[in-house]
Structures are given as structure tokens and as C-alpha cells.
PDB file of N, CA and C in Angstrom:
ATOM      1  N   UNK A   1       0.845  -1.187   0.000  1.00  0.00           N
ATOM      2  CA  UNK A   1       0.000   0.000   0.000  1.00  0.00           C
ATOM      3  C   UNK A   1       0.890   1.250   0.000  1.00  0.00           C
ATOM      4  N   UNK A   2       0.736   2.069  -0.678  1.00  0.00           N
ATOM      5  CA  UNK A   2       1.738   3.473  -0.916  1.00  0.00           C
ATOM      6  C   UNK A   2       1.415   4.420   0.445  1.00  0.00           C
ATOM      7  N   UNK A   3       2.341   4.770   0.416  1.00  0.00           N
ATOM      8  CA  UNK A   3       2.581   5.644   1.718  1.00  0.00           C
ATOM      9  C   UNK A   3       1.866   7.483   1.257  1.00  0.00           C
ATOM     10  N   UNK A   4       1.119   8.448   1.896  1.00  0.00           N
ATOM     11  CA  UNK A   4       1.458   9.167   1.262  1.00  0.00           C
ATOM     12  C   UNK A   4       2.345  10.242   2.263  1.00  0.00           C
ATOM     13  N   UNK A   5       3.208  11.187   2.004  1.00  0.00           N
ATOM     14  CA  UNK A   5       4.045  11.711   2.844  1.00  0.00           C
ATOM     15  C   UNK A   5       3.007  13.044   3.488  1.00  0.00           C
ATOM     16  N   UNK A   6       3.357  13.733   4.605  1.00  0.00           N
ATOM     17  CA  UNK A   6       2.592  14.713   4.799  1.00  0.00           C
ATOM     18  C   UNK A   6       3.640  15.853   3.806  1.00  0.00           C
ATOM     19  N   UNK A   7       2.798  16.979   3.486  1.00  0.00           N
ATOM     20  CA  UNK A   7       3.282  17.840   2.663  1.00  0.00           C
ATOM     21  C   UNK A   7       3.380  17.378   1.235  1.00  0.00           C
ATOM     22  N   UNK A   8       3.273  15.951   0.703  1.00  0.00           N
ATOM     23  CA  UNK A   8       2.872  15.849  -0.322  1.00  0.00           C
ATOM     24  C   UNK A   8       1.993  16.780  -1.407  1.00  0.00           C
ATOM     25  N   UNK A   9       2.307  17.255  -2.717  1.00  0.00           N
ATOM     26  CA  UNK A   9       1.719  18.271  -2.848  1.00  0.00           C
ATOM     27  C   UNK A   9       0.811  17.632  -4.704  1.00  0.00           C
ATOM     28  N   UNK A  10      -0.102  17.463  -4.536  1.00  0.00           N
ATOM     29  CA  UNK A  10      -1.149  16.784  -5.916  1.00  0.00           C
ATOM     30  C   UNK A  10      -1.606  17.357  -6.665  1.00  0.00           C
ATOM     31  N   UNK A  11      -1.110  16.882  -7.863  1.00  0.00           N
ATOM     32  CA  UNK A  11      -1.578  18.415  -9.626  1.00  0.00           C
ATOM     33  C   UNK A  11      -3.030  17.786  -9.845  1.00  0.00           C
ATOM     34  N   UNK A  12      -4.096  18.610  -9.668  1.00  0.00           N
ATOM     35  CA  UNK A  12      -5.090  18.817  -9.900  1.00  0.00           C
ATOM     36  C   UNK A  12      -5.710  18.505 -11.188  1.00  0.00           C
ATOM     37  N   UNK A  13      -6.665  17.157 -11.084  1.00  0.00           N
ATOM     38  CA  UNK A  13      -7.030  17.616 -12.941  1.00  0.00           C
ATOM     39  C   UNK A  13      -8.102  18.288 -13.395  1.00  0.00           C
ATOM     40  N   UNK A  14      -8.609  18.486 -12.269  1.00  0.00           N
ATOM     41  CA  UNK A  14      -9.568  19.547 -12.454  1.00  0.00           C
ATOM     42  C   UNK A  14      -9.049  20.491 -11.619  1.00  0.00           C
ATOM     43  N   UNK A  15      -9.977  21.800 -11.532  1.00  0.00           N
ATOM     44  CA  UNK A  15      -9.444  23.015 -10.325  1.00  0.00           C
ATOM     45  C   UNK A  15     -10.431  23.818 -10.644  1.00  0.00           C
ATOM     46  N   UNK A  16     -11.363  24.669  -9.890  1.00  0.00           N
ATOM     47  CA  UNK A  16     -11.905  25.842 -10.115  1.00  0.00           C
ATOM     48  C   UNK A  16     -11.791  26.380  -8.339  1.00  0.00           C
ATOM     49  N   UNK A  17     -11.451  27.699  -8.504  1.00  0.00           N
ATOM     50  CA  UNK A  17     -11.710  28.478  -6.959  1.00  0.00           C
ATOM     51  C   UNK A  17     -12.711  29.794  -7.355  1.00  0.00           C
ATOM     52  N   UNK A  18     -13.729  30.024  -6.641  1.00  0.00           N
ATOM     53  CA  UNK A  18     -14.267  31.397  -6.971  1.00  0.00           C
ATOM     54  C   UNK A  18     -14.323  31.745  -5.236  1.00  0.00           C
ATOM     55  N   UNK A  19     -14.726  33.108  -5.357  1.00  0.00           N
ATOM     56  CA  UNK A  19     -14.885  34.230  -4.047  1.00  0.00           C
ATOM     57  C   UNK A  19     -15.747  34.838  -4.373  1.00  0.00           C
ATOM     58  N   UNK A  20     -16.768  34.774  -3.967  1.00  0.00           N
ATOM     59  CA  UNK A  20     -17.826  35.548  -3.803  1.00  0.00           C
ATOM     60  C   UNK A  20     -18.139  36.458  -2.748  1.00  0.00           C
ATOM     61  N   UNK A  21     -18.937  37.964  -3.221  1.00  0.00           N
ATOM     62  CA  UNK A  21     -18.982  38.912  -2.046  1.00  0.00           C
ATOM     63  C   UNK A  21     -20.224  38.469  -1.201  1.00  0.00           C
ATOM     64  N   UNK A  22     -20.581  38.964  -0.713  1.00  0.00           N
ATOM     65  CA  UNK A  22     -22.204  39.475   0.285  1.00  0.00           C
ATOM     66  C   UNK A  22     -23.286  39.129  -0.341  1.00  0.00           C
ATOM     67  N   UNK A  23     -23.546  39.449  -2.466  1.00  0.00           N
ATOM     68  CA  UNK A  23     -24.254  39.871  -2.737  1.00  0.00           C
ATOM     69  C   UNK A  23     -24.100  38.596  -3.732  1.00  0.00           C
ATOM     70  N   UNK A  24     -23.339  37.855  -3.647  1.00  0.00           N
ATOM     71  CA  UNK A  24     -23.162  36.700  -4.750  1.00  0.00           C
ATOM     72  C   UNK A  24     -22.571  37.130  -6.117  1.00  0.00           C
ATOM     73  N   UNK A  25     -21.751  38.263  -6.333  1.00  0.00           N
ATOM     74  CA  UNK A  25     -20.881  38.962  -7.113  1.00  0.00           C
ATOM     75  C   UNK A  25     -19.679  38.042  -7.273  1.00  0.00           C
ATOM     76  N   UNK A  26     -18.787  37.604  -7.883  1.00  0.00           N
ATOM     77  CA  UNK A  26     -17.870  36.453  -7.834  1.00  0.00           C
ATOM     78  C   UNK A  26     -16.399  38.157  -8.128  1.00  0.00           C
ATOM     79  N   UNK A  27     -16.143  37.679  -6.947  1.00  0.00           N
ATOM     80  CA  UNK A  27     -14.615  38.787  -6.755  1.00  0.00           C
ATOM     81  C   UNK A  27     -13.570  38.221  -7.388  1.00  0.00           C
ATOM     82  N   UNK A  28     -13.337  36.805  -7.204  1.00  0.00           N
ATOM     83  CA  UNK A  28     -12.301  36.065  -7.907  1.00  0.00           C
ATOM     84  C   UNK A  28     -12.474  34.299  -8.671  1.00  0.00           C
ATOM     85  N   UNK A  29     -11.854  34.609  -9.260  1.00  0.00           N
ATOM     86  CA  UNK A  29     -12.108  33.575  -9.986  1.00  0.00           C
ATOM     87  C   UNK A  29     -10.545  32.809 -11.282  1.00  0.00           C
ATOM     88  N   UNK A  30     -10.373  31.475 -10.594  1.00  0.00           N
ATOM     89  CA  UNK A  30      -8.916  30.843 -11.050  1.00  0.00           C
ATOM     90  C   UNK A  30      -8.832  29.764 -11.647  1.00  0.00           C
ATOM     91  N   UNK A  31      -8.696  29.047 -12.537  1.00  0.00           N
ATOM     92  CA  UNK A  31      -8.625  27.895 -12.515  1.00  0.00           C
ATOM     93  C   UNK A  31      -7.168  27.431 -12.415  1.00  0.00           C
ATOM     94  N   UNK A  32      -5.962  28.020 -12.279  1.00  0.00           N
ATOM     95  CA  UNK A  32      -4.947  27.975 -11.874  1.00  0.00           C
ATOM     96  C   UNK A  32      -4.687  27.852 -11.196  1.00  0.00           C
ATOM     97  N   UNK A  33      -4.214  26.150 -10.077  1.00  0.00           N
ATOM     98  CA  UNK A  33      -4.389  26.033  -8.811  1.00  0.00           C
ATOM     99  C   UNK A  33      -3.013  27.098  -8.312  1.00  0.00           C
ATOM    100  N   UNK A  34      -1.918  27.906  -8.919  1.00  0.00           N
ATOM    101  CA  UNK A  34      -0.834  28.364  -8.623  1.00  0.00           C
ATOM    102  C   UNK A  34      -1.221  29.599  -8.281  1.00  0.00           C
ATOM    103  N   UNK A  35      -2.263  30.352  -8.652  1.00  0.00           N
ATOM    104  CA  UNK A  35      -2.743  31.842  -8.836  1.00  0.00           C
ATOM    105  C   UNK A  35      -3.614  31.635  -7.242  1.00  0.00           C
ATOM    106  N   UNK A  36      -3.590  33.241  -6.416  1.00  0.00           N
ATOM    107  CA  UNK A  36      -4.509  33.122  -5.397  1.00  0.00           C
ATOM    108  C   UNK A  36      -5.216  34.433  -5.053  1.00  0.00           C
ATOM    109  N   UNK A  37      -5.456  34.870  -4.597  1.00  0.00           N
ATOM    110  CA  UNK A  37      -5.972  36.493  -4.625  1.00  0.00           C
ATOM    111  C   UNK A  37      -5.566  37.285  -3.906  1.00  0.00           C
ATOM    112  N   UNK A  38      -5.650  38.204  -4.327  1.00  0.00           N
ATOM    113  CA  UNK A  38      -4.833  39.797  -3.479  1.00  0.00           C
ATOM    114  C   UNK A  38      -5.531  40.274  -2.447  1.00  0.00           C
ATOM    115  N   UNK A  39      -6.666  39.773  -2.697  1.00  0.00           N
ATOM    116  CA  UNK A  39      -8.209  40.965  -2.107  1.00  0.00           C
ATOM    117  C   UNK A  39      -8.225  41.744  -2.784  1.00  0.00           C
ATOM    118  N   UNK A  40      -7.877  42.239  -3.735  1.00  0.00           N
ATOM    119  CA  UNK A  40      -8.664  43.208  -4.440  1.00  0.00           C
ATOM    120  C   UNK A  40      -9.468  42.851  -5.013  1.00  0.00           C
ATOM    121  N   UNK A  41     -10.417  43.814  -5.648  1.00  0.00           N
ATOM    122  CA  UNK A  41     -11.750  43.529  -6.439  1.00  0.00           C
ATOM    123  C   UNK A  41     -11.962  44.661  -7.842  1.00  0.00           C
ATOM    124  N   UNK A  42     -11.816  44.534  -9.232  1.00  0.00           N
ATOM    125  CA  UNK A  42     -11.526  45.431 -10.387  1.00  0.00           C
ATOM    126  C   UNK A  42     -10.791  46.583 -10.037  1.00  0.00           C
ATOM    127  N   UNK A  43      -9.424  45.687  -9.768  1.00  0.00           N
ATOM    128  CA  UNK A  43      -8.218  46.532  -9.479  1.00  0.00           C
ATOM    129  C   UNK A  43      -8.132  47.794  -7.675  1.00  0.00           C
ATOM    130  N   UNK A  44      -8.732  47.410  -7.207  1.00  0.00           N
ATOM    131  CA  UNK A  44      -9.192  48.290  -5.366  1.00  0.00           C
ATOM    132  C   UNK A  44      -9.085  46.974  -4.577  1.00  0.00           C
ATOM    133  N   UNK A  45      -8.446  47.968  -3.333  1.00  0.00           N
ATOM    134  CA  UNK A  45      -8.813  46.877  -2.344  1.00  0.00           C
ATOM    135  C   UNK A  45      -9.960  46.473  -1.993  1.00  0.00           C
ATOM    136  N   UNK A  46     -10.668  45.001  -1.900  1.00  0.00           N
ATOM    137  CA  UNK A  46     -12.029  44.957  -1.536  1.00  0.00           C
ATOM    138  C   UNK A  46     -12.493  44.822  -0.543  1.00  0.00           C
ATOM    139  N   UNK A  47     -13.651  45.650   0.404  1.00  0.00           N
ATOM    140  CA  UNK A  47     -13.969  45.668   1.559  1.00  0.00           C
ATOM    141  C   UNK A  47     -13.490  44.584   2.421  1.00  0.00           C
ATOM    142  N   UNK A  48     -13.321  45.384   3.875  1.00  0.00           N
ATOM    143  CA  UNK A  48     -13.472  44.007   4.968  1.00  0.00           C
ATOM    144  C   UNK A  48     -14.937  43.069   5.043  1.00  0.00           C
ATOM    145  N   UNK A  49     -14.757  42.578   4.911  1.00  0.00           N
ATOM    146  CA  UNK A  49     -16.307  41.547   5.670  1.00  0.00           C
ATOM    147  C   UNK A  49     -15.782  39.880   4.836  1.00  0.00           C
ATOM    148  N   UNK A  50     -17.297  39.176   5.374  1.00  0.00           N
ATOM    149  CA  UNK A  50     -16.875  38.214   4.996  1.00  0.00           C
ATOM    150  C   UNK A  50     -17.544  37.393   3.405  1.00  0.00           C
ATOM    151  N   UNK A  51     -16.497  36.911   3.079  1.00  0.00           N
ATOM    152  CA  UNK A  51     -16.393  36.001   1.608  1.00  0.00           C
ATOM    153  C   UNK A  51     -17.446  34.782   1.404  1.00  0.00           C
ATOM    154  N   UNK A  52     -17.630  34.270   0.314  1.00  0.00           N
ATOM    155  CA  UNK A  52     -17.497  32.813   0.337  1.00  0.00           C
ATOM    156  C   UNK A  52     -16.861  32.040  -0.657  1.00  0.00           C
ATOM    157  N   UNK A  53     -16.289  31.331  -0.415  1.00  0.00           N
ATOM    158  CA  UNK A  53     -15.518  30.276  -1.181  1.00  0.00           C
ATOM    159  C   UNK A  53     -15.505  29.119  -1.094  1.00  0.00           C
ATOM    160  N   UNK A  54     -15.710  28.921  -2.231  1.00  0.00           N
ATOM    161  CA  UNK A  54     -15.644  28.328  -3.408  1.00  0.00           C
ATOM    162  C   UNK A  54     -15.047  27.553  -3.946  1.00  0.00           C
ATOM    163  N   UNK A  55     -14.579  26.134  -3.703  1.00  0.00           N
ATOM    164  CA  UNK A  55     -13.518  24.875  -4.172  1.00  0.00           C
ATOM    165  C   UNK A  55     -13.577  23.834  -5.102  1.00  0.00           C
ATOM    166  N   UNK A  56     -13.579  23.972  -6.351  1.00  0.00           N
ATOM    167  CA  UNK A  56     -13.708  22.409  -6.883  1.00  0.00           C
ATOM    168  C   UNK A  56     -12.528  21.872  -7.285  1.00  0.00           C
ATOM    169  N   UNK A  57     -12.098  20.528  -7.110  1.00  0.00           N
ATOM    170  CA  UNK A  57     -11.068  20.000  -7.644  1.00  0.00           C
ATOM    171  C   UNK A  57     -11.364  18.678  -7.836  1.00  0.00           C
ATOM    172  N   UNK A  58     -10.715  17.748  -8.660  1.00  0.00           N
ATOM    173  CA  UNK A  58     -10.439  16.160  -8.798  1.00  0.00           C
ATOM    174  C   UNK A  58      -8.913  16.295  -9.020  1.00  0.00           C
ATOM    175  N   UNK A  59      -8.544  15.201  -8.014  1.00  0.00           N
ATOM    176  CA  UNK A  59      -7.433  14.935  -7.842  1.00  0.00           C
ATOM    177  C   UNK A  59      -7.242  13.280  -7.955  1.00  0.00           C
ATOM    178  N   UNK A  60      -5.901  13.033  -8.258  1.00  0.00           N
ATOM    179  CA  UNK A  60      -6.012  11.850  -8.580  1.00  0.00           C
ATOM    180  C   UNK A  60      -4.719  11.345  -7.057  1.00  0.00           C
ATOM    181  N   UNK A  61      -5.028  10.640  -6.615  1.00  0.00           N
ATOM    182  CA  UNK A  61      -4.767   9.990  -5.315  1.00  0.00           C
ATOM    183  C   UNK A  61      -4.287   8.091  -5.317  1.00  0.00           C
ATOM    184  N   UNK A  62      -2.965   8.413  -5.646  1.00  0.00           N
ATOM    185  CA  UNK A  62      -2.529   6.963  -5.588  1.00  0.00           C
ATOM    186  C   UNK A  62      -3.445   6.333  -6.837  1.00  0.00           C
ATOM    187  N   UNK A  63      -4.079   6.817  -7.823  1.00  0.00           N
ATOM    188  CA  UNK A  63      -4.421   5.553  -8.853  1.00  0.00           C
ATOM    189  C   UNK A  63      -6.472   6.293  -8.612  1.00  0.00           C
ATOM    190  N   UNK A  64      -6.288   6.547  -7.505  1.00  0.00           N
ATOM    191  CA  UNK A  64      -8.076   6.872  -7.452  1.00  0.00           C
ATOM    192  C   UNK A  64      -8.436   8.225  -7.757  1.00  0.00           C
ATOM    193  N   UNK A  65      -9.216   8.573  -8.106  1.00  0.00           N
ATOM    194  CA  UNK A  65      -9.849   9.657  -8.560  1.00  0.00           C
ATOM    195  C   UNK A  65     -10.996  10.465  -7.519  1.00  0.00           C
ATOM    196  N   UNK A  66     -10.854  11.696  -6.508  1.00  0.00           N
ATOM    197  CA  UNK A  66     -11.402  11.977  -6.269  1.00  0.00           C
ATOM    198  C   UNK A  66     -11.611  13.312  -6.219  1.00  0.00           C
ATOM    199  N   UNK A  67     -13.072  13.471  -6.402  1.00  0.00           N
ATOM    200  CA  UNK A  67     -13.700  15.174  -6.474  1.00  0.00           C
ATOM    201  C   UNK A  67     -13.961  15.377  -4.923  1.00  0.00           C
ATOM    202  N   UNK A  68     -13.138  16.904  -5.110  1.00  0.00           N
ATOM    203  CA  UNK A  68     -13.449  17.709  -3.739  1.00  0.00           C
ATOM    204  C   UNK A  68     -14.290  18.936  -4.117  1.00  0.00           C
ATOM    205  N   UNK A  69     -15.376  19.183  -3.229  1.00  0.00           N
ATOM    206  CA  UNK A  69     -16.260  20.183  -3.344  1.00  0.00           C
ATOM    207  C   UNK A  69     -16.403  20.896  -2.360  1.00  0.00           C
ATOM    208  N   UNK A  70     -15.742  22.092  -2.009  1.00  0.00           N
ATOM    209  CA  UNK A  70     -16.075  22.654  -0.525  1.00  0.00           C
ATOM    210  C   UNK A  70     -16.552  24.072  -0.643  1.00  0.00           C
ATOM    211  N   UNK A  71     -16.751  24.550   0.245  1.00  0.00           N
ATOM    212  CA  UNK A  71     -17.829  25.880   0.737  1.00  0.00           C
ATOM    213  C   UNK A  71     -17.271  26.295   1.971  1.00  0.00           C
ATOM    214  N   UNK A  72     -16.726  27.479   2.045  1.00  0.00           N
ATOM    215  CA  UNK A  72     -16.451  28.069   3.331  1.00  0.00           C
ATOM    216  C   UNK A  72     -16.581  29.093   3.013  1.00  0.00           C
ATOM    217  N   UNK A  73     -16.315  30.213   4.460  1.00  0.00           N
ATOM    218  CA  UNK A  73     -16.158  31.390   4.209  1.00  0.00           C
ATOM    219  C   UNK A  73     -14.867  32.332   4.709  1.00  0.00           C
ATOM    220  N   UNK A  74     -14.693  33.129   4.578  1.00  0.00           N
ATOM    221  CA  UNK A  74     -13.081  33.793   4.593  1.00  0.00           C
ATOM    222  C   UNK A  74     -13.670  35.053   4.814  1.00  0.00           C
ATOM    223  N   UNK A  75     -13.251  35.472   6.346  1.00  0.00           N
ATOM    224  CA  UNK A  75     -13.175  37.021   6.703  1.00  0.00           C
ATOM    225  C   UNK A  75     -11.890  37.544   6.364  1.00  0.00           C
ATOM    226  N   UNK A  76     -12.037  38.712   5.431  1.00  0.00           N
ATOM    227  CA  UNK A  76     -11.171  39.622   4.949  1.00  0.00           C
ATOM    228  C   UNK A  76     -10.529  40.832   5.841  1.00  0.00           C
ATOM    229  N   UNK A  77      -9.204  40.330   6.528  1.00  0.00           N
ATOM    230  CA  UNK A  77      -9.058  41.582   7.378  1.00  0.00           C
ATOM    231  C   UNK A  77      -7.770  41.957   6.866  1.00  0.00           C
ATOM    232  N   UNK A  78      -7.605  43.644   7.145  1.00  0.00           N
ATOM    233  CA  UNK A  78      -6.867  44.847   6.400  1.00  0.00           C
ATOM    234  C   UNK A  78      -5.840  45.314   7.961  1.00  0.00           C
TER     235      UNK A  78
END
């Protein structure tokens, strides 16, 4: 059975991240798991409060294939 190491790091074959504001406005948006966001929002810093985000990925894991789908939220502090 393969070991996996901690810090192991897995290329994505899928990837989408979005950030959404308050209002369901999408602030950011990547499919580049390398790219991450500034907080800004059309070039400004974008308000404090809080986010939601936004995770999809399939990753392939020792030979298996699995989709991650998550939802959180991210307070923006300055």
C-alpha cells in the first residue's frame, strides 16, 4: 500500500476556486491552482467583511480519482 508523505503536494485535474462577495458577485475567480488572490476587487482593495468560497477539484490519489467540493467562508481583514 503506498505511503502518502505529509506535505505531499497533488496536480489537480480539475481546479476551479471562486470568491464571492455578500451579494453573490464572484470577486475572484482561477482555474490555476498556482494563482490566489490579493483581495482586491476590479483593481481596489475589496472591503473588509466576509467572503465565500468556493472549491472544486479532482485529484487523482494513488491511482483513485477523487472530487473535492467545498464551501467556506473567509473574513477579509486589512
Amino acid at each position: 500500500k503506498p505511503v502518502i508523505e505529509p506535505g505531499t503536494i497533488f496536480e489537480p485535474e480539475g481546479y476551479k476556486l471562486r470568491i464571492f462577495n455578500r451579494w453573490g458577485q464572484i470577486v475572484f475567480e482561477s482555474d490555476d491552482p498556482s494563482e490566489t488572490w490579493n483581495g482586491n476587487f476590479r483593481g481596489e482593495p475589496a472591503p473588509v467583511e466576509t467572503y465565500i468560497v468556493q472549491f472544486k477539484a479532482v485529484l487523482d490519489l494513488c491511482g483513485s480519482m477523487r472530487q473535492l467540493d467545498l464551501k467556506t467562508t473567509l473574513n477579509l481583514i486589512r
